[in-house]
Structures are given as structure tokens and as C-alpha cells.
C-alpha atoms as a PDB file:
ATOM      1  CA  UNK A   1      11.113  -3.374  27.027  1.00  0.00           C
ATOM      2  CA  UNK A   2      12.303  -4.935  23.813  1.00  0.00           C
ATOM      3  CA  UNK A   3      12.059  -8.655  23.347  1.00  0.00           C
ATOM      4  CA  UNK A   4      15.576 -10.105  23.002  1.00  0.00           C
ATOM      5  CA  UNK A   5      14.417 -12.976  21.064  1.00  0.00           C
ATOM      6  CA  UNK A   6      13.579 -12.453  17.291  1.00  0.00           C
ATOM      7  CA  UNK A   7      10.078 -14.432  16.126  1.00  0.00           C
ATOM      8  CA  UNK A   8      10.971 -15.814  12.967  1.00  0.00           C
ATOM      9  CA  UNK A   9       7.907 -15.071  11.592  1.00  0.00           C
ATOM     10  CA  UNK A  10       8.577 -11.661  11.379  1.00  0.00           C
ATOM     11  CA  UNK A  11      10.888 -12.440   8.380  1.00  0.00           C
ATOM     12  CA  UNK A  12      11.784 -10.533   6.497  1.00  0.00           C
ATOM     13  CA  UNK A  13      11.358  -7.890   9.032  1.00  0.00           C
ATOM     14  CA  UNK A  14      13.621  -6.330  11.535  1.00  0.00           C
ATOM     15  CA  UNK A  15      13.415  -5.511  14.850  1.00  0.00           C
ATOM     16  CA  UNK A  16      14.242  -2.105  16.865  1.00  0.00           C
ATOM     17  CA  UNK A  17      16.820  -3.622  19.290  1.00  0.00           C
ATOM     18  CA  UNK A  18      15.645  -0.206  21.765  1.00  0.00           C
ATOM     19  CA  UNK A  19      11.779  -0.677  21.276  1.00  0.00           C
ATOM     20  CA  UNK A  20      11.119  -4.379  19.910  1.00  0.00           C
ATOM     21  CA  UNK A  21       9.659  -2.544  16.981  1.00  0.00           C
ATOM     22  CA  UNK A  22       9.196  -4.251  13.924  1.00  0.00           C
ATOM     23  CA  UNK A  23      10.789  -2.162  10.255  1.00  0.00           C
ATOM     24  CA  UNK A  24      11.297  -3.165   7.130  1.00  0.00           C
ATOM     25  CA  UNK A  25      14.391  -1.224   5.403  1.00  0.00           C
ATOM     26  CA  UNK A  26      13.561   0.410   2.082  1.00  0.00           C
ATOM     27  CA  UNK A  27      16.400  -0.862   0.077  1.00  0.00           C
ATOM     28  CA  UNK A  28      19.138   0.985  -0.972  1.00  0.00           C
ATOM     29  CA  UNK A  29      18.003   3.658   1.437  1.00  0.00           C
ATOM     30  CA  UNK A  30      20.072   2.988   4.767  1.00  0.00           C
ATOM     31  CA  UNK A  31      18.443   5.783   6.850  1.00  0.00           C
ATOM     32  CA  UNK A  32      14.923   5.283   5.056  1.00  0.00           C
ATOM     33  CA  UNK A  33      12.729   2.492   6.713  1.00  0.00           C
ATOM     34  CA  UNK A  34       9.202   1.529   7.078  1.00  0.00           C
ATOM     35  CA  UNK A  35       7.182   1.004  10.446  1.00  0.00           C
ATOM     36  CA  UNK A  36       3.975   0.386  11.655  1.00  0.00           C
ATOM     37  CA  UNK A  37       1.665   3.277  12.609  1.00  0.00           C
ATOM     38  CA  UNK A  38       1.943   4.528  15.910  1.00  0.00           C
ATOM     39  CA  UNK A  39      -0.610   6.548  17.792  1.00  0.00           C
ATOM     40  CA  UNK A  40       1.200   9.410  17.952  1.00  0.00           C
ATOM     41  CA  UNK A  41       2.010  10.037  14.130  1.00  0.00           C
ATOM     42  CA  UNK A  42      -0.921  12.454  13.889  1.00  0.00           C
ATOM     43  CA  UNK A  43       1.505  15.385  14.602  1.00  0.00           C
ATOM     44  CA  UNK A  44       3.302  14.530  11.815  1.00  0.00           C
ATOM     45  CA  UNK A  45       1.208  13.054   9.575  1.00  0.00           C
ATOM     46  CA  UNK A  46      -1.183  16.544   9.194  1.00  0.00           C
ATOM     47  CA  UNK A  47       1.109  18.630   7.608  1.00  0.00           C
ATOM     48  CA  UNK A  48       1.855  16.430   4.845  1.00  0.00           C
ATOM     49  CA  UNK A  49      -1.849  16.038   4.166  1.00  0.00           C
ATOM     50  CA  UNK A  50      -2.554  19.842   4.080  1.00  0.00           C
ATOM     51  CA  UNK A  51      -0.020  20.275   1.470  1.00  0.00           C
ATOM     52  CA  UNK A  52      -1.296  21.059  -1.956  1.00  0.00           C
ATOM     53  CA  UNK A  53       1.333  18.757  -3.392  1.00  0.00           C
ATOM     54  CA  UNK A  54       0.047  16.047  -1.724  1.00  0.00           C
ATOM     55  CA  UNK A  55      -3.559  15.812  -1.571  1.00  0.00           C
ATOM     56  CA  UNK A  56      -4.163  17.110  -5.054  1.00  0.00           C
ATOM     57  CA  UNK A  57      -3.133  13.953  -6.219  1.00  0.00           C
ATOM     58  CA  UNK A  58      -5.622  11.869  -3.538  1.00  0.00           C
ATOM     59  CA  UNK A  59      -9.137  11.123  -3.277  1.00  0.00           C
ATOM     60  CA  UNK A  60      -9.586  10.411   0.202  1.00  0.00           C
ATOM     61  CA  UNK A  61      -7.838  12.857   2.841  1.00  0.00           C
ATOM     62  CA  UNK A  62     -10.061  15.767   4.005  1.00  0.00           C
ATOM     63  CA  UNK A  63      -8.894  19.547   3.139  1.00  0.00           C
ATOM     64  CA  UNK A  64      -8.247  21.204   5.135  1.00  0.00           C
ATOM     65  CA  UNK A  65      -7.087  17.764   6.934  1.00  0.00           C
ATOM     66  CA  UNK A  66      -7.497  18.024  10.707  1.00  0.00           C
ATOM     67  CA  UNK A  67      -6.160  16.261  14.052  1.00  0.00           C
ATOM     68  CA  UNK A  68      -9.465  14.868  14.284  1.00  0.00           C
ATOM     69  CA  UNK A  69      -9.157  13.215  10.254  1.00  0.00           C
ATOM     70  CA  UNK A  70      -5.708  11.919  11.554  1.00  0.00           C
ATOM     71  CA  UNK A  71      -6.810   9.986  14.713  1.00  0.00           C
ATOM     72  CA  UNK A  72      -9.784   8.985  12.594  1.00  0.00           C
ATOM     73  CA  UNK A  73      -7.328   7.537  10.318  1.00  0.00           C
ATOM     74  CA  UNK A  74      -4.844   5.927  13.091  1.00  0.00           C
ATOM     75  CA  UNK A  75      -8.051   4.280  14.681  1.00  0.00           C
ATOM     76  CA  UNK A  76      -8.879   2.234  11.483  1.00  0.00           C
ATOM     77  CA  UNK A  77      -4.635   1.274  10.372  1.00  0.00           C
ATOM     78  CA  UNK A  78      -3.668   0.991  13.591  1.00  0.00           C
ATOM     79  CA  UNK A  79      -5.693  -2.324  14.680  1.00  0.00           C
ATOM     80  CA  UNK A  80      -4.801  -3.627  11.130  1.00  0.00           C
ATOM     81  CA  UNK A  81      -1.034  -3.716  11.887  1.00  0.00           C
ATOM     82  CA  UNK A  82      -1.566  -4.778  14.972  1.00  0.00           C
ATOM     83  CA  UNK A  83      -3.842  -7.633  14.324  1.00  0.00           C
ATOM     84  CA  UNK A  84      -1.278  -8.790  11.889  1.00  0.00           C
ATOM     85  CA  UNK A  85       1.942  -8.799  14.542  1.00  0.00           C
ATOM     86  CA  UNK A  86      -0.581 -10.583  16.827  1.00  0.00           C
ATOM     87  CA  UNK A  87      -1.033 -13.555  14.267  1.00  0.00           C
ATOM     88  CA  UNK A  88       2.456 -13.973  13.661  1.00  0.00           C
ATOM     89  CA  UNK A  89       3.217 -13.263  17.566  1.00  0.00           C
ATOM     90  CA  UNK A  90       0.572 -16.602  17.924  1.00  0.00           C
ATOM     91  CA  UNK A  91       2.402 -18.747  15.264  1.00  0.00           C
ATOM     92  CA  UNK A  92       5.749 -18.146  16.449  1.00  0.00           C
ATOM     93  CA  UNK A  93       6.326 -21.711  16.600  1.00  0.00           C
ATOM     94  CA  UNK A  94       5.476 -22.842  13.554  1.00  0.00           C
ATOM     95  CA  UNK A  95       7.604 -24.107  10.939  1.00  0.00           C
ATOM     96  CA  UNK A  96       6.856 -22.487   8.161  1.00  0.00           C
ATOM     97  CA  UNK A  97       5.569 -19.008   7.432  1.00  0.00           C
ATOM     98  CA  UNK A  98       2.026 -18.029   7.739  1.00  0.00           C
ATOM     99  CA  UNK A  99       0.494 -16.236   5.100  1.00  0.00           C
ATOM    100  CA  UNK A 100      -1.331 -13.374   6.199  1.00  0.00           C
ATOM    101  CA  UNK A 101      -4.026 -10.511   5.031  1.00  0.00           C
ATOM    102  CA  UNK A 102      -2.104  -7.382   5.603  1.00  0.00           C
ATOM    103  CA  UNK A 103       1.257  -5.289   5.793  1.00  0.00           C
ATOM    104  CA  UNK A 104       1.569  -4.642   9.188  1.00  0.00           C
ATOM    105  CA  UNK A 105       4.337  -1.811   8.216  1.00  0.00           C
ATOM    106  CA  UNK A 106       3.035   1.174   6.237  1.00  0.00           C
ATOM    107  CA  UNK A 107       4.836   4.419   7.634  1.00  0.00           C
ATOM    108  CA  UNK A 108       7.685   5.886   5.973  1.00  0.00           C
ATOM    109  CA  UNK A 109      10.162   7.027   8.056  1.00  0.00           C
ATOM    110  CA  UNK A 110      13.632   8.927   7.753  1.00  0.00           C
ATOM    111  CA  UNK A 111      15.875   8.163  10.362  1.00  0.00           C
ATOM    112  CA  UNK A 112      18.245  10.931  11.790  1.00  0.00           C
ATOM    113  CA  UNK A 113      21.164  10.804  12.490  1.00  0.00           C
ATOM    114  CA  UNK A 114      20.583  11.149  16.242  1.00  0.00           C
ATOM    115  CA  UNK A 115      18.307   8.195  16.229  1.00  0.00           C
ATOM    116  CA  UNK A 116      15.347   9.950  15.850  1.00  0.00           C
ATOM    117  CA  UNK A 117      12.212   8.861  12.965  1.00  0.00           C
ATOM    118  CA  UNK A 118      10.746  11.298  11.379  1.00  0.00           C
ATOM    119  CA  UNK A 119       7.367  10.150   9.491  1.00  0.00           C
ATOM    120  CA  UNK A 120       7.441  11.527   5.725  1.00  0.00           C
ATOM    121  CA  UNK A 121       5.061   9.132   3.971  1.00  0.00           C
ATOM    122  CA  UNK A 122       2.974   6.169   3.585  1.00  0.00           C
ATOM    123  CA  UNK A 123       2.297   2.889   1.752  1.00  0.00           C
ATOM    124  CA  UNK A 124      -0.849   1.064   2.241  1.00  0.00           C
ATOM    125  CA  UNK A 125      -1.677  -2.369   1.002  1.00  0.00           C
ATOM    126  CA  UNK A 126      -5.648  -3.082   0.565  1.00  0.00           C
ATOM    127  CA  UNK A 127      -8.084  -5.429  -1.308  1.00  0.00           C
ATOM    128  CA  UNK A 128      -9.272  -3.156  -4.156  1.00  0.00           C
ATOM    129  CA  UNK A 129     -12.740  -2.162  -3.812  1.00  0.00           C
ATOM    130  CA  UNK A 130     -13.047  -0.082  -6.445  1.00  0.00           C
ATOM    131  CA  UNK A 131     -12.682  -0.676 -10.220  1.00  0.00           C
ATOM    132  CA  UNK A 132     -14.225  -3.984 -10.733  1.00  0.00           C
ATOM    133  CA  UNK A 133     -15.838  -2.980 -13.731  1.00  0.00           C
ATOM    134  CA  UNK A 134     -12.117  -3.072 -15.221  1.00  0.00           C
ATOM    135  CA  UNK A 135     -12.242  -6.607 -17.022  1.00  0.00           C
ATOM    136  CA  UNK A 136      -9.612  -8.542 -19.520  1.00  0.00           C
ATOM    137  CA  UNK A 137     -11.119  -8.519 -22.741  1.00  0.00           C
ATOM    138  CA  UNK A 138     -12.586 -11.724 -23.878  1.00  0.00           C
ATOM    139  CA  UNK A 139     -11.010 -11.451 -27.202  1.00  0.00           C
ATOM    140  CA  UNK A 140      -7.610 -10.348 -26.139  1.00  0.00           C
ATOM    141  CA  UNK A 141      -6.620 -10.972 -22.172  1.00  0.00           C
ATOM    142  CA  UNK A 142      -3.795  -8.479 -22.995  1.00  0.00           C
ATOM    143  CA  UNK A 143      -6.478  -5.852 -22.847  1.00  0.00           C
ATOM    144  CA  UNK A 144      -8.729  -4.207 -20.328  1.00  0.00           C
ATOM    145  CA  UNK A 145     -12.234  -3.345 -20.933  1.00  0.00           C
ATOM    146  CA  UNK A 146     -15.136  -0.925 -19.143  1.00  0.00           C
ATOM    147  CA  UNK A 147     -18.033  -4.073 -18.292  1.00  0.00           C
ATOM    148  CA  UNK A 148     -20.228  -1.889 -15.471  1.00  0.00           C
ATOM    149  CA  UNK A 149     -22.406  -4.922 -15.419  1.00  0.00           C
ATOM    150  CA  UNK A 150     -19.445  -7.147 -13.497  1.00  0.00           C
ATOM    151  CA  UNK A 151     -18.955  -4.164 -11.410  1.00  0.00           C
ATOM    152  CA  UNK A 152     -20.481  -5.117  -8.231  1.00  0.00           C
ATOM    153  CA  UNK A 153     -20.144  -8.933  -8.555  1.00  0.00           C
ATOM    154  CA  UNK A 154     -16.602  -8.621  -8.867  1.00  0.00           C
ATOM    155  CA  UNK A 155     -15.534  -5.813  -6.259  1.00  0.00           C
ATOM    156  CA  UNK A 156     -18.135  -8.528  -4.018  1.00  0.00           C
ATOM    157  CA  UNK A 157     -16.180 -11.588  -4.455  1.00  0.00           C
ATOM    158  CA  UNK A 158     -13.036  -9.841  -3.845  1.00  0.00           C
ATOM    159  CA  UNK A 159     -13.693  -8.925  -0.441  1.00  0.00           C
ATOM    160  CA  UNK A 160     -14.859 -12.548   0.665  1.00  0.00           C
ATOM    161  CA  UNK A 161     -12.062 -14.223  -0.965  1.00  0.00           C
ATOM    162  CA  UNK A 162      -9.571 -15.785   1.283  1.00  0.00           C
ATOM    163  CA  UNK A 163      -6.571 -14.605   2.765  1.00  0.00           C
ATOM    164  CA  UNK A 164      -3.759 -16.093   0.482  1.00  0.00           C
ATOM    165  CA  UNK A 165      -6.268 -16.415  -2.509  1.00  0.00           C
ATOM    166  CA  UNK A 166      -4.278 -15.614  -5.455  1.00  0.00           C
ATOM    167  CA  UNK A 167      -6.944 -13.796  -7.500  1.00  0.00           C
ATOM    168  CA  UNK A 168      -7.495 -11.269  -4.735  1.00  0.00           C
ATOM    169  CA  UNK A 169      -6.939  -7.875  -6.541  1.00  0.00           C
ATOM    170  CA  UNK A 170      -4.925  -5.915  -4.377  1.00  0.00           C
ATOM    171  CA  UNK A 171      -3.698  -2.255  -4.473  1.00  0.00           C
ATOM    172  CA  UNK A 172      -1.442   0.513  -3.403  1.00  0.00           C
ATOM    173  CA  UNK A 173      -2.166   3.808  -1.906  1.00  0.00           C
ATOM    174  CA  UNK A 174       1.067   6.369  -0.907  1.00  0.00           C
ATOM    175  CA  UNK A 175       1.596   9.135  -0.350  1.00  0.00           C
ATOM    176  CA  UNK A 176       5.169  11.023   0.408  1.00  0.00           C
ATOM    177  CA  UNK A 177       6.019  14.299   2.054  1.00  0.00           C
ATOM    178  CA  UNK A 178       7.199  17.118  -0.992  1.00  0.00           C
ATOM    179  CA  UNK A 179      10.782  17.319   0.404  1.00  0.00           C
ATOM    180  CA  UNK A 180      11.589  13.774  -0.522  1.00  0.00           C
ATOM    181  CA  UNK A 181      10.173  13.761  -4.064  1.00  0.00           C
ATOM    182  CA  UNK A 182      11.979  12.972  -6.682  1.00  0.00           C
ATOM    183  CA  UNK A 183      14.798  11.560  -4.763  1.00  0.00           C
ATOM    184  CA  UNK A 184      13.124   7.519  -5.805  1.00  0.00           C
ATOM    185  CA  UNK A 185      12.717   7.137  -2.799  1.00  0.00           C
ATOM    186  CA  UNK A 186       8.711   5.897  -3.260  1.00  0.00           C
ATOM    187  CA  UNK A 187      10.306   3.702  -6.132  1.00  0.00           C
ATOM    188  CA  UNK A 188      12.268   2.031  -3.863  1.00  0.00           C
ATOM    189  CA  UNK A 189       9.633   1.724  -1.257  1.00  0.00           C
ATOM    190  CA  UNK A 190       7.045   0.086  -3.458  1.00  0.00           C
ATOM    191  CA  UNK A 191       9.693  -1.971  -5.002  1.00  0.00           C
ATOM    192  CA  UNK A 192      10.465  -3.199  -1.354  1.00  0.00           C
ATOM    193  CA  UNK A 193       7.078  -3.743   0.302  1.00  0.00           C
ATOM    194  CA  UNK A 194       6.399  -5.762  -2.975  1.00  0.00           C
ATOM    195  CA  UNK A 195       9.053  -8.477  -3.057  1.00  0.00           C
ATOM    196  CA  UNK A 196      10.046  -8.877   0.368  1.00  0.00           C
ATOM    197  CA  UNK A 197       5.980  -8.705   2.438  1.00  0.00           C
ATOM    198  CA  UNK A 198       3.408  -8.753  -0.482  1.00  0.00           C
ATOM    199  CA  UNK A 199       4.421 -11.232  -2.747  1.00  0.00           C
ATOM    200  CA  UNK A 200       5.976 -13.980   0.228  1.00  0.00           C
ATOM    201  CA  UNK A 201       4.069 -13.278   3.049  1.00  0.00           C
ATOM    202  CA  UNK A 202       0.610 -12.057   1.493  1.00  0.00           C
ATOM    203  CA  UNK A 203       0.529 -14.044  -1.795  1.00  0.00           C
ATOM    204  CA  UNK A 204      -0.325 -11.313  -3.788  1.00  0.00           C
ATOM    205  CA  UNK A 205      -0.800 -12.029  -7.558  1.00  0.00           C
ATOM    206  CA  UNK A 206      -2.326  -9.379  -8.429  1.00  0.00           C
ATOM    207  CA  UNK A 207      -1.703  -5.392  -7.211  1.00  0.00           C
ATOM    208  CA  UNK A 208      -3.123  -2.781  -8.840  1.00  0.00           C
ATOM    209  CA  UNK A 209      -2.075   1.315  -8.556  1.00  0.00           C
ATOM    210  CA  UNK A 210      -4.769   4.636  -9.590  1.00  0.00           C
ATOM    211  CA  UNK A 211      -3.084   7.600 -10.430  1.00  0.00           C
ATOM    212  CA  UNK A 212      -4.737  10.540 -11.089  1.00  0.00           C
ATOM    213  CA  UNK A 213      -4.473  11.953 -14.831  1.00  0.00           C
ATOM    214  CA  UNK A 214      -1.121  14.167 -14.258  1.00  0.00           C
ATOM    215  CA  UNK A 215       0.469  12.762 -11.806  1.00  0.00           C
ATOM    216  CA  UNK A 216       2.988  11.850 -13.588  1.00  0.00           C
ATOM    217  CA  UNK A 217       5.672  10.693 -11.197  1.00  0.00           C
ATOM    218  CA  UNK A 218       3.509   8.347  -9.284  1.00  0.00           C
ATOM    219  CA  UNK A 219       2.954   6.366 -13.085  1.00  0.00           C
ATOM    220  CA  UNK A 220       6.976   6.235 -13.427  1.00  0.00           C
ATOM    221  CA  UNK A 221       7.074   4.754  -9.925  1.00  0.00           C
ATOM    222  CA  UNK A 222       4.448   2.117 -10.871  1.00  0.00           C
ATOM    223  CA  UNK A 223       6.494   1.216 -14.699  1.00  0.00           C
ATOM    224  CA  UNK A 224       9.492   1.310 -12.638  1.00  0.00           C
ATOM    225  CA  UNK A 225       8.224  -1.482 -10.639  1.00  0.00           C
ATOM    226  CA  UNK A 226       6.803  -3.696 -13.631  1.00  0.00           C
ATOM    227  CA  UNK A 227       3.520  -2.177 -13.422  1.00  0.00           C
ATOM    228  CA  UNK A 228       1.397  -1.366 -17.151  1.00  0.00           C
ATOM    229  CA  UNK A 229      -1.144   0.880 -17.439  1.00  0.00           C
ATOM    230  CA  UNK A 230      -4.124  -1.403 -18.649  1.00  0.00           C
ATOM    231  CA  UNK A 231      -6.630   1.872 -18.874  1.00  0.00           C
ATOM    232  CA  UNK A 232      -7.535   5.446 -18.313  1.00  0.00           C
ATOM    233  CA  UNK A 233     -11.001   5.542 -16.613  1.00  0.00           C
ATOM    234  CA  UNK A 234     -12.241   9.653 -17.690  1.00  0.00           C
ATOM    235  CA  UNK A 235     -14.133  11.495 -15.404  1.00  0.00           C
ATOM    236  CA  UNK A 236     -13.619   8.218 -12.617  1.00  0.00           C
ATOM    237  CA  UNK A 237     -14.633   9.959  -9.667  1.00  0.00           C
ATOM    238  CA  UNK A 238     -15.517  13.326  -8.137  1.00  0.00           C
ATOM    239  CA  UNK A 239     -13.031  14.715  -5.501  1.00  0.00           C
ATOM    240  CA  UNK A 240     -13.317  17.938  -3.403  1.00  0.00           C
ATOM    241  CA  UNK A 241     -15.636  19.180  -6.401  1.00  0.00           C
ATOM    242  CA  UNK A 242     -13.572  17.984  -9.735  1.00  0.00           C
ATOM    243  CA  UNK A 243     -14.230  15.616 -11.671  1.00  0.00           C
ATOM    244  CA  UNK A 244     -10.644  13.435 -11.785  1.00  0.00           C
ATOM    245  CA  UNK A 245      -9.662  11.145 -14.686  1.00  0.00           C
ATOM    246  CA  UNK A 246      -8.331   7.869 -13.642  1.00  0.00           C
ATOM    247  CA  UNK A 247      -5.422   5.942 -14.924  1.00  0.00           C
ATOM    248  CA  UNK A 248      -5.051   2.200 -13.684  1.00  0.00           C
ATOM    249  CA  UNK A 249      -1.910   0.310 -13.476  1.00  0.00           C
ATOM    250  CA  UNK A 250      -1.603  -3.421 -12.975  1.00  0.00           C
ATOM    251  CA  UNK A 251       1.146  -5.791 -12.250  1.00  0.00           C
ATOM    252  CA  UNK A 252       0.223  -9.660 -12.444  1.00  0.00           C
ATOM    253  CA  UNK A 253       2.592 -12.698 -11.233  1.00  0.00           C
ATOM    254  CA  UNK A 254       3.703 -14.775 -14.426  1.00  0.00           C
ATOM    255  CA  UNK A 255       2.070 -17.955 -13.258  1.00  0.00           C
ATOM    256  CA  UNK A 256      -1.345 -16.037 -12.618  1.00  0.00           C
ATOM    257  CA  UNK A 257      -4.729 -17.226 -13.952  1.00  0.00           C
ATOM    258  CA  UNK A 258      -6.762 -14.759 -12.640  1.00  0.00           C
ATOM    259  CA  UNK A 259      -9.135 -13.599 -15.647  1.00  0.00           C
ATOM    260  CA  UNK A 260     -10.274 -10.239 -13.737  1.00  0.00           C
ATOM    261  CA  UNK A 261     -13.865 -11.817 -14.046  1.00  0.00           C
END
């Protein structure tokens, strides 16, 4: 049974009066919201994942992607969100609001107009493991630079840093289903998760984006949002067999310092 009294540091989420379910509304987008993942999304979440459409532009997901790939998945995003709405369930009383180390909301959902949620997507927050050979140039910090001896170092230190550190590299993954492209709704939902969660409640500074070379709608989401694209890394990674080109986007706070070092 739903709570009837709201734990303010939930802001700027909103609460499922039926189920005490935290959302966050994708704004401008009244019947498009964003949830945390729920153990029963594999269902939904397979389909989208087999599609061509989809997983040609992803490195991670499995093809052909099966129930067993989705509870895999739910087992390791699951906790994350949940460990997250514990934390702020345990600070309730506080004054002020914590900062914490994750989004606990990630699944895109449409809602119907019979009150049902229908998962189409998903936008992940993480600490960037990858790419820490991509460097500011020490002759011009407006440019990015290939240094594979900083690699390690670098993709090392951001993973002990600590929670609210401002030079934690962060970055997106998404994904949305093929009968909502197109429509901004992804825009809208990056847009959203950034200004209302990552930037107040995560202190994010930093947030980076990897699109594959040709996926060009996922780069106009990124510009849209006040991401550049700092460098194309060729031949980046193998996936399912092909070698995949790499192009990075970054957005950086005004007031950082971070030097990408």
C-alpha cells in the first residue's frame, strides 16, 4: 500500500498515489514518464532488444537477446535503484538533500490512457569506464586527444572517486523502442534526467554520450542537449563481429575544472 506521506528527498520526483512508486515526468511529455525497473519488465523489455533498429546501434545487449539476458540485466539495475530509494528512504529527515551515486529511475514508460505503463525505453546513468584514454590537449583544453598511456590510470581513479566528486566522468546509455523515434521524445528524456536528478541530486559535472558512427539521431539528441562531439575514436571496439567507429560527446558544467587527466 502506498505511503501517504511524500519523503522530501525524493525531490524532484513524484510519487504513484496507487503504488507509492517513485517517476520522474519527461517534460513536455504528459503521458511519457520515467520509473525505476521493476522485475517484471523482462516481457517487455526483449522485444525492443531483438529489434534490428535497436541493437545495431549498441554494444552490449546479446542477439538474439533472451529472457535469460533480461533477468540478467534486471538483477544488476534493479539493486542499484533500489539502493538509491533506500538512502534517501534513511535520510528522510534531513534538511537538506543528500547527494547520491545513482538515478534510481531509468525506464521509459508511456502511460495509457487506461492507466496502464507500457515500457518503451531506457536511460542509464553510469561512471564511464571506458574511454579514459580521451584527454584535453595540453596545448588547447578545447581539444581532445588519443593518450593510451593515461588509459588505465584514469578509467581507475574514476571508479574510486567519491560520490558527489565533481570530476567523476559520467555517461549515458538509452535506448528507445522504434515506434517512438523521432517523435523527441529521447531529447526530452535526456534533457530531463539531466537538470532535474543528475546535475542536483548527483553532482554531475561531467557526462559523456558514445554513439556509434551513423547513428545519427542519437548525436542530434546529445547537441540538442548542449553536448559537443570532442572526437571520433575509428575502429573503437568490436561488436557482434564488426569493427564499430566511435564518436564521443561531452557536456561539462561552466564552473568545471576537471582537466580529463
Amino acid at each position: 500500500m502506498a505511503s501517504s506521506t511524500y519523503n522530501p528527498q525524493l525531490a524532484p520526483l513524484e510519487v504513484n498515489a496507487a503504488t507509492g512508486e517513485p517517476f520522474l515526468r519527461i517534460e513536455g511529455y504528459d503521458d511519457i514518464i520515467i520509473t525505476p525497473p521493476r522485475w517484471d519488465d523482462g516481457p517487455q523489455i526483449i522485444p525492443h532488444l531483438n529489434d534490428p533498429r535497436v541493437w545495431q546501434w549498441m554494444q552490449g545487449p546479446p542477439v538474439p537477446y533472451l529472457p535469460s539476458d533480461a533477468e540478467s540485466w534486471l538483477n544488476h539495475v534493479k539493486p542499484l535503484s533500489d539502493e538509491v530509494l533506500e538512502e534517501l528512504e534513511a535520510a528522510k529527515d534531513s534538511a537538506e538533500l543528500i547527494t547520491v551515486g545513482h538515478c534510481p529511475v531509468s525506464m521509459i514508460r508511456k502511460v495509457n490512457e487506461d492507466g496502464s505503463e507500457e515500457q518503451i525505453g531506457s536511460i542509464d546513468i553510469i561512471r564511464s569506464h571506458d574511454c579514459g584514454e580521451v584527454v584535453k590537449s595540453q596545448e588547447d583544453p578545447n581539444t581532445y586527444v588519443v593518450d593510451l598511456t593515461r588509459k588505465e590510470g584514469n578509467e581507475g581513479r574514476n571508479r574510486e572517486r567519491n560520490i558527489g566528486d565533481p570530476d567523476i566522468i559520467w555517461e549515458f546509455g538509452d535506448y528507445l523502442a522504434p515506434a517512438f523515434h523521432s517523435r523527441g521524445i529521447m531529447t526530452a528524456a535526456v534533457r530531463t534526467v539531466m537538470q532535474k536528478w543528475a546535475l542536483p541530486r548527483m553532482n554531475v559535472r561531467i557526462m559523456r554520450a558514445g554513439t556509434f558512427a551513423g547513428n545519427i539521431g542519437s548525436g542530434k539528441v546529445f547537441l540538442k542537449n548542449g553536448f559537443r562531439h570532442i572526437i571520433t575514436l575509428p575502429d573503437h571496439a568490436v561488436v557482434r563481429g564488426e569493427s564499430k567507429t566511435l564518436d564521443l560527446y561531452e557536456w561539462e558544467a561552466p564552473e568545471s575544472t576537471a582537466t580529463g587527466s
